[in-house]
Protein backbone atom coordinates (compact mmCIF):
# COMPACT_ATOMS: atom_id res chain seq x y z
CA UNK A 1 109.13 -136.71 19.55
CA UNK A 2 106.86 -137.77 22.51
CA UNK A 3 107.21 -137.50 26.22
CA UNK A 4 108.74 -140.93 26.66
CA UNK A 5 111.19 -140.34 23.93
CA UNK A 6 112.51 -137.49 24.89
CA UNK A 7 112.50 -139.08 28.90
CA UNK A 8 114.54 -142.12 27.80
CA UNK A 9 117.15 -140.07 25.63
CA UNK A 10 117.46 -137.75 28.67
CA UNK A 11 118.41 -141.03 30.90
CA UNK A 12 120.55 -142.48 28.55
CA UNK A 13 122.33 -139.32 27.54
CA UNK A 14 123.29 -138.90 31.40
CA UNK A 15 124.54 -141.76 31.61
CA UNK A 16 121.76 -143.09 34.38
CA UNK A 17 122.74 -146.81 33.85
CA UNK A 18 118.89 -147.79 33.06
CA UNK A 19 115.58 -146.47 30.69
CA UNK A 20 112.66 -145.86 31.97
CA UNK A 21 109.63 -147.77 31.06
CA UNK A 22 106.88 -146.25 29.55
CA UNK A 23 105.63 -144.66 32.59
CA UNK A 24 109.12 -143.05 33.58
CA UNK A 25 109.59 -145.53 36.26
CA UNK A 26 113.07 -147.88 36.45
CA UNK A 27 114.30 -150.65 39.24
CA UNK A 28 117.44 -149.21 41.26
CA UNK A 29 120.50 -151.58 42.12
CA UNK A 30 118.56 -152.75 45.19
CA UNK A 31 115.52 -153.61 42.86
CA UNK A 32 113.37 -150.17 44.23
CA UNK A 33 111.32 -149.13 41.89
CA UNK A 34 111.95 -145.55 40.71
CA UNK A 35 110.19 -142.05 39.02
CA UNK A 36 112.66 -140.83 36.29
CA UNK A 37 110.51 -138.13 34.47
CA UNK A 38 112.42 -134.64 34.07
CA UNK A 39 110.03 -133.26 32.35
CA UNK A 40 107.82 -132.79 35.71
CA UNK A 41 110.51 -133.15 38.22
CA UNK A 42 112.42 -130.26 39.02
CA UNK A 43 115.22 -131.61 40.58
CA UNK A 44 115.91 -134.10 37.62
CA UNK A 45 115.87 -131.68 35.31
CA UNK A 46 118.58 -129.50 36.99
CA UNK A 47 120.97 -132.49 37.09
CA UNK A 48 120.53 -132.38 33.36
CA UNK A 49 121.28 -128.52 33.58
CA UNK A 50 124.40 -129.85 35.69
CA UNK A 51 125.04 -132.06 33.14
CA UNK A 52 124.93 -129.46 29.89
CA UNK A 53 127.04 -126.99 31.62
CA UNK A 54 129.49 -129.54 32.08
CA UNK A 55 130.04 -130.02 28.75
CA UNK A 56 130.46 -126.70 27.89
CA UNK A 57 126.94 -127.55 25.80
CA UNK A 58 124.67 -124.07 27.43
CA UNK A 59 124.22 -120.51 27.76
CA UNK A 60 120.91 -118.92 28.87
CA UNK A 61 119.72 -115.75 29.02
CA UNK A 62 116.83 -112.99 27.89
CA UNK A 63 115.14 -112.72 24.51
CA UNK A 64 117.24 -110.81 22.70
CA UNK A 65 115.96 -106.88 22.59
CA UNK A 66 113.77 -107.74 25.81
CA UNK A 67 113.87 -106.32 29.67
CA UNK A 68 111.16 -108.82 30.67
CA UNK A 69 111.49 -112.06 32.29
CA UNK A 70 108.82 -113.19 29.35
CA UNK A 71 111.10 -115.08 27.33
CA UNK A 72 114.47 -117.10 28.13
CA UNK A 73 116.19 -119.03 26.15
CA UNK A 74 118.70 -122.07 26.05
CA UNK A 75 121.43 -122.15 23.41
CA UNK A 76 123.03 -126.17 23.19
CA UNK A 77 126.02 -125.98 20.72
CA UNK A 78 126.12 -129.03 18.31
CA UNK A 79 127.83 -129.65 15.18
CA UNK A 80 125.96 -127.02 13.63
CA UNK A 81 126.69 -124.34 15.88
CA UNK A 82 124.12 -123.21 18.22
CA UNK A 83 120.46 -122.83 18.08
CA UNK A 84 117.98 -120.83 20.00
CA UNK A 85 115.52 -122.57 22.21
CA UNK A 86 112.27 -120.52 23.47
CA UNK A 87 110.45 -120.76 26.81
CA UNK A 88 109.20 -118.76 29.38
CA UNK A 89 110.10 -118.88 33.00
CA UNK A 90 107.65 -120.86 33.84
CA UNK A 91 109.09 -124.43 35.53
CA UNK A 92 107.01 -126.56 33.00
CA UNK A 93 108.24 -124.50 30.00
CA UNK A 94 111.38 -124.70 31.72
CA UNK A 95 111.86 -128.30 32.41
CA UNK A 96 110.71 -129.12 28.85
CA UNK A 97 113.63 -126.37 27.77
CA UNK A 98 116.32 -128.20 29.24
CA UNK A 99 115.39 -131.83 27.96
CA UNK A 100 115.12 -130.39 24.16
CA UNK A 101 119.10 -128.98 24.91
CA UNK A 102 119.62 -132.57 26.27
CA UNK A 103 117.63 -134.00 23.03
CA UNK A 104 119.44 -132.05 20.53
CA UNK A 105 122.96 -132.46 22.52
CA UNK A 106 122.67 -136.21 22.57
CA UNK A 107 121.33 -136.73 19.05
CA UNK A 108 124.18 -134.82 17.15
């Protein structure tokens, strides 16, 4: 799934009213135009956090059998039960983290 793909489900699947184009930008109600791209933007992506935990959709936590901060992980429930998600703490690895939940959430 690219970038934009995973962008536009991420808008639609919060209900943003709009999709992006295929640079991540969007008109507002007032005809502004607009940035939506969670994948860089920190504060867009912790809406979407907002927005799993809402739903009862996401736990986080360490690596299983680790101490470190190395590895985190995101666990969306679906249909299928949950399913582990890898990244480190990184924002970009994080960012990218919570729009796969979002992804997987959305497309069950």
């Amino acid at each position: 799934m690219t970038d934009l793909e995973v962008t536009k489900l991420c808008a639609k699947a919060a209900e943003l009213g709009f999709e992006p184009d295929n640079n991540g930008h969007y008109f507002d109600e007032e005809g502004s135009s607009r940035s939506y791209w969670p994948l860089t933007n920190e504060e867009q992506a912790g809406a979407l956090v907002d927005w799993l935990i809402e739903r009862g959709e996401l736990t986080f936590g360490r690596a299983p059998g680790t101490t470190k901060r190395s590895a985190m992980w995101f666990l969306p429930w679906g249909k299928d039960g949950g399913a582990y998600l890898w990244f480190t703490p990184d924002k970009e690895s994080r960012r990218r983290g919570i729009c796969e939940c979002v992804v997987k959430i959305y497309r069950e």
